[in-house]
Protein backbone atom coordinates (compact mmCIF):
# COMPACT_ATOMS: atom_id res chain seq x y z
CA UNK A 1 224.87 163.53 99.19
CA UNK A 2 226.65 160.56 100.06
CA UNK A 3 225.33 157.05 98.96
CA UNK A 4 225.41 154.19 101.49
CA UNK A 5 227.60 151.03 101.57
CA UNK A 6 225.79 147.53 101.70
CA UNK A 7 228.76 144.76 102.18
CA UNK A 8 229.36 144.41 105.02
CA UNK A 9 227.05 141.82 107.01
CA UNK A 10 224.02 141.82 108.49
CA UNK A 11 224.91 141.82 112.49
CA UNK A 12 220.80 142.72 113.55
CA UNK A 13 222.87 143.78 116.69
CA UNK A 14 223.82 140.01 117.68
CA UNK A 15 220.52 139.01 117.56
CA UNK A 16 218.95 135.96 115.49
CA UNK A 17 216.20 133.08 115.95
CA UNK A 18 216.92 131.18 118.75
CA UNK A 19 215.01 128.89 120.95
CA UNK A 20 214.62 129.64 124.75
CA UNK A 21 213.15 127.42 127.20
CA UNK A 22 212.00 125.66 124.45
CA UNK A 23 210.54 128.04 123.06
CA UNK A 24 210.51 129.75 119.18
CA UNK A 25 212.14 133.38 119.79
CA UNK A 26 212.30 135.94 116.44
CA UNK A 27 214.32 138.96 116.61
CA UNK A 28 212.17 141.66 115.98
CA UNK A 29 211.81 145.36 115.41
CA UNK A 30 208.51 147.28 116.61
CA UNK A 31 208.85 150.84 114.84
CA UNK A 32 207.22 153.90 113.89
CA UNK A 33 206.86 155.48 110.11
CA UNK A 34 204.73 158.38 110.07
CA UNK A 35 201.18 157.90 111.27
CA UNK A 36 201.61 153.89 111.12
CA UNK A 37 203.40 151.70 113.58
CA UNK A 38 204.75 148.14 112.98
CA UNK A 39 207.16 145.28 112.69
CA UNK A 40 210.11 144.99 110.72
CA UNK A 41 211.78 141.78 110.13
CA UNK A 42 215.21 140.70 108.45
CA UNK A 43 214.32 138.35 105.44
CA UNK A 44 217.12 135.67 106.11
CA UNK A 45 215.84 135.17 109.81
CA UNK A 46 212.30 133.81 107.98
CA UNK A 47 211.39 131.18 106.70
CA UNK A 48 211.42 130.66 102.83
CA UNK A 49 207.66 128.79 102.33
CA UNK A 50 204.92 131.21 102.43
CA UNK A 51 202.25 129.21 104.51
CA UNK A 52 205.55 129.16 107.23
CA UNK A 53 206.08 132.90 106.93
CA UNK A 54 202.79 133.75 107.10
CA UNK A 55 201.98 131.42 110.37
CA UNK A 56 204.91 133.37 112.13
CA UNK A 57 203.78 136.58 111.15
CA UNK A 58 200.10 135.60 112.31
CA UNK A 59 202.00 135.04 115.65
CA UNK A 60 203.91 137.88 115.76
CA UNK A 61 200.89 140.17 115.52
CA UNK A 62 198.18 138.56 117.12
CA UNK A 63 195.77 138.28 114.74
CA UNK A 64 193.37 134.72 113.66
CA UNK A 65 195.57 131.72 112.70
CA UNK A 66 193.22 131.11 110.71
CA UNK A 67 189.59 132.57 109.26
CA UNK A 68 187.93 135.37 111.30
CA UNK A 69 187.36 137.06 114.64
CA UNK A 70 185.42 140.07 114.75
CA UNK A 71 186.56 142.84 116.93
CA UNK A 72 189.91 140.75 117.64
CA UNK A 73 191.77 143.25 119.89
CA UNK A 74 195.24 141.52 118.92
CA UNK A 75 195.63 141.34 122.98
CA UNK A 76 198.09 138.14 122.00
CA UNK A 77 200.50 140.28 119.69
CA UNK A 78 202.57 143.12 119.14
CA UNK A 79 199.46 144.74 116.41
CA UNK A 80 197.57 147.15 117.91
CA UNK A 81 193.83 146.39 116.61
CA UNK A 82 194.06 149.03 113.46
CA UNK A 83 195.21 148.37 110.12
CA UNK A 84 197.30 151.49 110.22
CA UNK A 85 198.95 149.35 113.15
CA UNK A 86 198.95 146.33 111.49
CA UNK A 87 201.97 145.61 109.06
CA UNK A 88 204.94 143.79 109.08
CA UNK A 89 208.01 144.70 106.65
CA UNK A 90 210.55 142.28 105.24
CA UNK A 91 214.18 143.80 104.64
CA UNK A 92 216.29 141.93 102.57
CA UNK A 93 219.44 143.57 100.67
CA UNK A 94 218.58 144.37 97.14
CA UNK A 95 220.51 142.83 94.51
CA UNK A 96 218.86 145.35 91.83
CA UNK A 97 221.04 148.06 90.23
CA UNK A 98 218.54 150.67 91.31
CA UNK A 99 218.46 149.73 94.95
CA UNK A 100 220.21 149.40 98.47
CA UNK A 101 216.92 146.95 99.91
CA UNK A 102 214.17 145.37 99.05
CA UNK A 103 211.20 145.73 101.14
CA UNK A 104 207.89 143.10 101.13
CA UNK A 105 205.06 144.08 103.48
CA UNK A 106 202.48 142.33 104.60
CA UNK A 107 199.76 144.23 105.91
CA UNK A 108 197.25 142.74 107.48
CA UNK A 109 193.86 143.28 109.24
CA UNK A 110 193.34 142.61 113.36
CA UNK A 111 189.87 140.38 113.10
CA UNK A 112 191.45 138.25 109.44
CA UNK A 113 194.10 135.53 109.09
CA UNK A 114 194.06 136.50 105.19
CA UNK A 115 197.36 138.39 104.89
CA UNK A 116 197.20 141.53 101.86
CA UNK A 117 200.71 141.30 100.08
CA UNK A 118 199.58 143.43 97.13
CA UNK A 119 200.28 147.11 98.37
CA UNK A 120 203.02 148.96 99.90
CA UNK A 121 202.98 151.49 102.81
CA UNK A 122 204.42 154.91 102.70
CA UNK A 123 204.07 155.61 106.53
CA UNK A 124 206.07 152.71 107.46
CA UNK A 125 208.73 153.34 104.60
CA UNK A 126 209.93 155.96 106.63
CA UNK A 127 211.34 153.54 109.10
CA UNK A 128 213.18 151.32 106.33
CA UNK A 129 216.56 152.99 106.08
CA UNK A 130 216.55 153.50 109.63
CA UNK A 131 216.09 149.57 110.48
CA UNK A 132 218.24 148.92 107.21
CA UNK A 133 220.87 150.71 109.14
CA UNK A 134 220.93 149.43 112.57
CA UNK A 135 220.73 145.80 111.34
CA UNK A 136 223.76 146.23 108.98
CA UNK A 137 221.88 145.77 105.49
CA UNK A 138 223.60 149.10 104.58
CA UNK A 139 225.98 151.85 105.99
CA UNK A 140 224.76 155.32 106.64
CA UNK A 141 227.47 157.87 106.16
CA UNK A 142 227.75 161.26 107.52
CA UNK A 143 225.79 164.06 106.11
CA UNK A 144 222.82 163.62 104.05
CA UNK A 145 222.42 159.85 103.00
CA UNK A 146 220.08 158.18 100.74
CA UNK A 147 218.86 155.01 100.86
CA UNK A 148 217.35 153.16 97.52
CA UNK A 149 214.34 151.40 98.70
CA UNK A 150 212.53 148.43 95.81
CA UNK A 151 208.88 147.43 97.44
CA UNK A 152 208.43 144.10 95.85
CA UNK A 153 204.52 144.47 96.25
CA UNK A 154 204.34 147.13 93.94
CA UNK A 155 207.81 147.00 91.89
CA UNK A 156 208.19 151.06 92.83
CA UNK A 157 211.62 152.18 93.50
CA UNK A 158 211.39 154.93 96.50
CA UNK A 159 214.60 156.97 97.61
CA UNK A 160 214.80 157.60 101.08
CA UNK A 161 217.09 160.86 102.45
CA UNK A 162 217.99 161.34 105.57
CA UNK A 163 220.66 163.57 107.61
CA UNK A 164 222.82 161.20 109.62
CA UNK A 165 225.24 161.86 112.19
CA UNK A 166 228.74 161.29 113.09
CA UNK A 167 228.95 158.04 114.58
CA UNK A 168 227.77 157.77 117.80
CA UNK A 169 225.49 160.84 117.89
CA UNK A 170 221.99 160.72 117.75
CA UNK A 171 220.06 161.58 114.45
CA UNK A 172 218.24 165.29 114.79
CA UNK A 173 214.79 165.30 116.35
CA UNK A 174 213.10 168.06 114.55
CA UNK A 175 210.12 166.65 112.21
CA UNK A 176 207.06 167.66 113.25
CA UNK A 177 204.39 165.51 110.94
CA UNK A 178 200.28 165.67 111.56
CA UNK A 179 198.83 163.14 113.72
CA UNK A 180 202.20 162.72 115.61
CA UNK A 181 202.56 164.17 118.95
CA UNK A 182 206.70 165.85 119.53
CA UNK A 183 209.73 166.33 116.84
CA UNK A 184 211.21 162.87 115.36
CA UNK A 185 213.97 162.22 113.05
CA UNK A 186 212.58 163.49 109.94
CA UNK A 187 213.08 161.58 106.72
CA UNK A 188 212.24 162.60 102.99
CA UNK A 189 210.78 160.19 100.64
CA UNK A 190 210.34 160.42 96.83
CA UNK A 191 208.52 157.53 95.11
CA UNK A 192 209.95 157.40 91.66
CA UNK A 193 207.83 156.41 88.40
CA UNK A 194 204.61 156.30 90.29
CA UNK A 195 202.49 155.95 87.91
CA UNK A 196 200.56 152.86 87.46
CA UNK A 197 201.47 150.92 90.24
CA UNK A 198 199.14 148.32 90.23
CA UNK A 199 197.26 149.67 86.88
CA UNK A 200 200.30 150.73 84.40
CA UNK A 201 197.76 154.29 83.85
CA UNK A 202 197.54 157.26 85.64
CA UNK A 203 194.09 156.99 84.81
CA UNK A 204 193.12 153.09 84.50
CA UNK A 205 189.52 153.65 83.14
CA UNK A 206 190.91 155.78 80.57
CA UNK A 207 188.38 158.26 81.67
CA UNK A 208 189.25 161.32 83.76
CA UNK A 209 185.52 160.12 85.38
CA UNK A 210 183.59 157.60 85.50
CA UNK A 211 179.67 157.21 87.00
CA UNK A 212 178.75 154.56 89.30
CA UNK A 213 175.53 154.34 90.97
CA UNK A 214 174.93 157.18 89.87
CA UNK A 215 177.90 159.17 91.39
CA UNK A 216 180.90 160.62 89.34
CA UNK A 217 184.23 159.61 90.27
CA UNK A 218 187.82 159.93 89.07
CA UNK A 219 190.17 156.57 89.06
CA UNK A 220 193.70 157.50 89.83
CA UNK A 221 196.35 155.22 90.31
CA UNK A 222 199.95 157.14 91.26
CA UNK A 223 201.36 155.14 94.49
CA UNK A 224 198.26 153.40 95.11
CA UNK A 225 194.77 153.01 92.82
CA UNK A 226 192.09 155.27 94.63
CA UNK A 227 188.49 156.33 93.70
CA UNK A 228 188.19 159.96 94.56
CA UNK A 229 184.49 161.29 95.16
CA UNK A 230 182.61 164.76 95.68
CA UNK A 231 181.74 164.25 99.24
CA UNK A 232 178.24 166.38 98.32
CA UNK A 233 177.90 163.70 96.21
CA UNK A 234 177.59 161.35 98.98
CA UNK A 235 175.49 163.77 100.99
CA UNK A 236 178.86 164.58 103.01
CA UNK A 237 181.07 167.31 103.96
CA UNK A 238 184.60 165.71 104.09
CA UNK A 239 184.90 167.65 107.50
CA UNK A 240 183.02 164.12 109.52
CA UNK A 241 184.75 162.62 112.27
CA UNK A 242 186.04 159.32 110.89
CA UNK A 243 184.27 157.47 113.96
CA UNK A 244 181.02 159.38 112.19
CA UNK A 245 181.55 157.76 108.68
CA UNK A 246 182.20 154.45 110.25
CA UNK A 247 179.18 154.60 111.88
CA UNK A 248 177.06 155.47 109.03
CA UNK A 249 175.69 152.20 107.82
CA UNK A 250 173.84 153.27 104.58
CA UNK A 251 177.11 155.36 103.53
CA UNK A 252 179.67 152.83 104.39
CA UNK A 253 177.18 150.41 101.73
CA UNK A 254 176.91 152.73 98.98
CA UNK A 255 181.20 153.78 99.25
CA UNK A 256 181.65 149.75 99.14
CA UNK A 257 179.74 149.29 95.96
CA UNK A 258 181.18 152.53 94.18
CA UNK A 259 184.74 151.06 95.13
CA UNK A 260 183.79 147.20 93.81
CA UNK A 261 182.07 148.49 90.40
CA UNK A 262 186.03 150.50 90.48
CA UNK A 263 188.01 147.88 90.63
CA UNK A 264 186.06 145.80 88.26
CA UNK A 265 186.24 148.43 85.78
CA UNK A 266 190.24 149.38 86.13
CA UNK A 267 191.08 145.40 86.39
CA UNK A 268 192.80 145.38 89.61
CA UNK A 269 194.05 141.63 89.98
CA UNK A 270 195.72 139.70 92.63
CA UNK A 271 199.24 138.82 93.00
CA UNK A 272 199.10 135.92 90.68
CA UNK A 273 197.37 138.55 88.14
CA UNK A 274 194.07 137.23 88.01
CA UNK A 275 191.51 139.89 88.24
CA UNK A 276 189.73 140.31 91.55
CA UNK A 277 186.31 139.45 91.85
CA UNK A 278 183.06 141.53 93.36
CA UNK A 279 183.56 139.20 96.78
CA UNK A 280 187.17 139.83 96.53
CA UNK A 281 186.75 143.57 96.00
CA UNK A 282 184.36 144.12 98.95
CA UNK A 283 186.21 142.53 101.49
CA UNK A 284 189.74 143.87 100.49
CA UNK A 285 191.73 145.92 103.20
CA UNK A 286 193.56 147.44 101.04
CA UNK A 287 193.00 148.52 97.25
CA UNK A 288 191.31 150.40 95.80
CA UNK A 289 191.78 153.12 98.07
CA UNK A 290 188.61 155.74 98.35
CA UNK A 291 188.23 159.15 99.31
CA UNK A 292 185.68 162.00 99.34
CA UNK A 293 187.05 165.30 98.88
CA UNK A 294 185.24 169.03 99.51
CA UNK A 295 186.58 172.69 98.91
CA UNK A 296 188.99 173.69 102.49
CA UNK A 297 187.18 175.81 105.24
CA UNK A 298 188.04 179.36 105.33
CA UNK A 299 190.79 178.38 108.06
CA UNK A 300 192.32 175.68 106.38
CA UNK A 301 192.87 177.84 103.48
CA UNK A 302 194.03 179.95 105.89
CA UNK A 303 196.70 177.11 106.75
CA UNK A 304 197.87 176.99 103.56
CA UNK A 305 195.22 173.53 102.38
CA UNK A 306 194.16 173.46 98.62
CA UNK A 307 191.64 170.95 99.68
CA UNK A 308 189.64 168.91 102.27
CA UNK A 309 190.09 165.33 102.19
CA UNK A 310 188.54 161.72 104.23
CA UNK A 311 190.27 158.64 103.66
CA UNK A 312 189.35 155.20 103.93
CA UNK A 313 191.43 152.34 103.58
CA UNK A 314 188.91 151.51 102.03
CA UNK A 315 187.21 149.16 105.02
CA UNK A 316 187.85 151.73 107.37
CA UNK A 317 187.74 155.72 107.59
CA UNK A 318 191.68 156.33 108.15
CA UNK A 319 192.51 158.65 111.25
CA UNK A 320 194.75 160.64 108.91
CA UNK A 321 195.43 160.78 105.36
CA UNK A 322 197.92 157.81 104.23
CA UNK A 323 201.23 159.72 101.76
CA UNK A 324 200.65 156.53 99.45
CA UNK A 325 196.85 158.44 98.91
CA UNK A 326 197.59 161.47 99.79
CA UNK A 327 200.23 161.81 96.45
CA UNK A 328 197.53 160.03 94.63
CA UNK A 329 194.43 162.43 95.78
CA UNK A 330 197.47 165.30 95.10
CA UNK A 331 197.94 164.26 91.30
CA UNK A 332 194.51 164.43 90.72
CA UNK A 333 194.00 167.94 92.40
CA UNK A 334 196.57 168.91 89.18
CA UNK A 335 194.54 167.14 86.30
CA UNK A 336 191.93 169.38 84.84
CA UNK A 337 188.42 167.52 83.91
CA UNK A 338 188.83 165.24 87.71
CA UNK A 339 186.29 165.62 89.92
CA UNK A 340 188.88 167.26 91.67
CA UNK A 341 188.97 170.35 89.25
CA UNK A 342 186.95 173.22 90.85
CA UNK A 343 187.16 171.58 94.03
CA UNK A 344 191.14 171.91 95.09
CA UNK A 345 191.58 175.43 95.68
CA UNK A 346 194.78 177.24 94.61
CA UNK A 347 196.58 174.83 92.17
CA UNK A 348 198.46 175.41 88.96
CA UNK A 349 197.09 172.36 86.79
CA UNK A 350 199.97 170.16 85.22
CA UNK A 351 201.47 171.97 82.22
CA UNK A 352 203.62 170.73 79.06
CA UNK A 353 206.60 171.44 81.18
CA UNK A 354 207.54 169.13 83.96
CA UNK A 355 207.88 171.23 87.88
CA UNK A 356 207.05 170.97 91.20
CA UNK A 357 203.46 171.06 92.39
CA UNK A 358 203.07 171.05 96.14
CA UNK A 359 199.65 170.20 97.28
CA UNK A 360 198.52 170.30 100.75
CA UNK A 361 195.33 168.42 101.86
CA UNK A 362 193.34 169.04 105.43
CA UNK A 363 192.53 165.93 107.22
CA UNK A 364 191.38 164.93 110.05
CA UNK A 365 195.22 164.63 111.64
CA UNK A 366 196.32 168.21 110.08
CA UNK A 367 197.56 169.28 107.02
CA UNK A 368 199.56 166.64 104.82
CA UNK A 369 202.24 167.95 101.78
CA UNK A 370 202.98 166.13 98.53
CA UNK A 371 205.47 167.31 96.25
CA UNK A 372 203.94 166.30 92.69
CA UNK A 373 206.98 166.50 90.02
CA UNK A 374 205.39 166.43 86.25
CA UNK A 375 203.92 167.19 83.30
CA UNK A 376 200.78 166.97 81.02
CA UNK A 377 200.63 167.64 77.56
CA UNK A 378 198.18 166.55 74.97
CA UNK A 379 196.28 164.71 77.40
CA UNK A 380 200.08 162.20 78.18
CA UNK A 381 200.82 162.40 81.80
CA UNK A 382 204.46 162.64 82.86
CA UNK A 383 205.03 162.21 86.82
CA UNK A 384 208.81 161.16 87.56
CA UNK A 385 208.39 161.30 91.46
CA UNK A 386 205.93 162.09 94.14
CA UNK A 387 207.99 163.16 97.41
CA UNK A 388 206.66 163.59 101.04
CA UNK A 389 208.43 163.60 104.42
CA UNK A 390 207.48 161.68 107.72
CA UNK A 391 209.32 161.05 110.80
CA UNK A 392 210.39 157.82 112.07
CA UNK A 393 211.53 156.07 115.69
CA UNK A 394 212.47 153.29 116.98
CA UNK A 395 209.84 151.70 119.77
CA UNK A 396 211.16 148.58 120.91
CA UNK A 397 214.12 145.92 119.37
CA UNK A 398 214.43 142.35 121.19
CA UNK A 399 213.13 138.88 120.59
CA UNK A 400 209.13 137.52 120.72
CA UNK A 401 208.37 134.49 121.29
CA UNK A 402 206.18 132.38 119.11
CA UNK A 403 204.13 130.55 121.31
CA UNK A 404 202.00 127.14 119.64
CA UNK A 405 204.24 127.46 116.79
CA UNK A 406 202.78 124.71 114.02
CA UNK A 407 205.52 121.88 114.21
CA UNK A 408 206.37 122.51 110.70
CA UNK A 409 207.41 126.07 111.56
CA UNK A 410 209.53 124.48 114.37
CA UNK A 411 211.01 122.11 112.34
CA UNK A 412 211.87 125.06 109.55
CA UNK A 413 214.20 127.28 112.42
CA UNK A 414 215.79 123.55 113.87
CA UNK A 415 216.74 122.59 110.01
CA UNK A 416 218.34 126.26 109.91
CA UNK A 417 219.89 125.36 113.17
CA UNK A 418 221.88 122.62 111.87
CA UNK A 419 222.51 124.40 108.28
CA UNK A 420 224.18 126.99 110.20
């Protein structure tokens, strides 16, 4: 396996800020990762105050400058009106021991100016070493390459492996991942240490359940905090359209307060590490995650699925299953004493000695695999990595233009201008 180089500069193909025709231009990447589509943006072509970074990412994707608009279509930017379409990825080179880049995302919501900076994606990770590569953060080599990728949002450490070329060839189109139509460069992904990554705990409660409103849950947090739910319990089947759950006003109420009373009770906290409040909670887009989960059909088992599975971001039901959830829901499927036990069909529980568990859930898009590596013994969980693959491509690489742009956010790219 060859590891990549990261001195030489950062070239984004000859492209940086620029104004033309007076106007603000940003060079931009609009790429695939998995089920999720986005923007990815080079760090040093932003600008360095937050309010100014998030006004030009506002731009970029068309959503509310400010407060909301329902239904916003994002008609004015390159978003395209879902959340799984709706994040933007900083790329900076890493200066960390453990990494070639850092990544920041910012994922945001079509009809909200509030931008979510707490949460990572694993879709769109996918596309990171690609981008990293074409912009010159690092230097794929030939053969199998990995690429050491620190998400700032949730301080996990995720290598990225991927079979590259001799220079000038293209990469191999032959992924095939549900919910994506063709074959796609295909890259592997194994988040390392987990565990905890907003919590600290596998299991933040302390409890392998917990009852709200009635209904017993299990609180997992591996990649991303999720409450994971009988969907009997909820008078479901887990085999609903997701356009049917949306639509289902008296469910979509009850999920939201199971998933508040959650986060209350495993202390999830903003940024700044002040805990989240109810209001807070029930108007997040993007933790806790929720799912309800039911025992697979006769034909998924046939597939090869230990269990049935409907995600929801948690505002919205997702059209797929998201990795980030899908290696959470998958650790839980291995813990004896989840709600999850007697429901995932198939499994070897953790043991004392740490080994791959693959667990494949049904979804709505298909069946999605997560490699589980660990361990439990006397009741102390030990989960190195969590691995998946998704395919990646490359839609569209140019300049937007920021139209209105605030004339503080001019003034930021003129002072870089003359610095330069």
């Amino acid at each position: 396996m060859n590891s990549v180089s990261t001195s030489q500069p950062v070239h984004f193909h000859g492209l940086a800020p620029r104004f033309l025709d007076g106007v603000l231009e940003i060079p931009v990447y609009h790429m695939r990762g998995g089920t999720s589509t986005g923007i990815l943006l080079c760090e040093e072509h932003l600008p360095t105050d937050l309010a100014l970074r998030e006004e030009l990412i506002r731009h970029i994707m068309g959503v509310p400058l400010e407060g909301e608009v329902a239904a916003n279509s994002q008609i004015t930017g390159l978003g395209r009106g879902i959340p799984q379409s709706c994040k933007v990825f900083i790329v900076a080179r890493s200066d960390r021991d453990d990494a070639d880049i850092d990544s920041t995302l910012a994922q945001l919501a079509p009809g909200k100016a509030a931008i979510d900076w707490s949460v990572n994606c694993g879709n769109m990770s996918a596309a990171l070493p690609v981008f990293a590569d074409r912009v010159g953060l690092v230097s794929l080599q030939q053969g199998t390459s990995k690429v050491r990728i620190y998400n700032t949002n949730t301080g996990v450490v995720t290598h990225a492996l991927l079979d590259t070329p001799e220079s000038g060839k293209p990469m191999a189109s032959d992924t095939v991942i549900p919910g994506v139509m063709g074959h796609w460069p295909g890259v592997q992904l194994a988040l390392l240490d987990p565990v905890g990554a907003k919590t600290g705990k596998l299991f933040p409660t302390g409890n392998l359940t917990d009852t709200f409103d009635g209904i017993e849950v299990s609180i997992v947090d591996l990649a991303v905090p999720m409450v994971i739910i009988r969907a009997t319990d909820m008078g479901k089947t887990a085999s609903e359209a997701p356009t049917d759950l949306d639509a289902d006003a008296d469910f979509r109420a009850r999920i939201q307060s199971i998933w508040v009373q959650a986060g209350i009770k495993m202390g999830l906290a903003r940024k700044d590490g002040t805990p989240m409040t109810e209001a807070e909670l029930a108007a997040s887009e993007t933790i806790p995650k929720v799912c309800i989960i039911a025992e697979p059909s006769a034909e998924e088992s046939a597939a090869g699925a230990n269990v049935r599975v409907r995600y929801f971001t948690p505002q919205a039901a997702h059209k797929s299953l998201a990795v980030t959830g899908g290696a959470c829901l998958a650790a839980c499927c291995l813990v004896s004493g989840t709600v999850a036990d007697g429901i995932a069909q198939g499994l070897e529980p953790l043991g004392p000695e740490p080994k791959d568990h693959i667990v494949r859930m049904a979804n709505p898009a298909g069946l999605l695999k997560s490699t589980i590596n660990g361990s439990m013994k006397d009741g102390v969980d030990n989960i190195p990595s969590a691995a998946y693959e998704r395919s990646t491509q490359i839609l569209l690489r140019g300049h937007t233009p920021i139209y209105n742009a605030s004339p503080e956010l001019l003034a930021a790219y003129n002072d870089k201008a003359d610095a330069a």
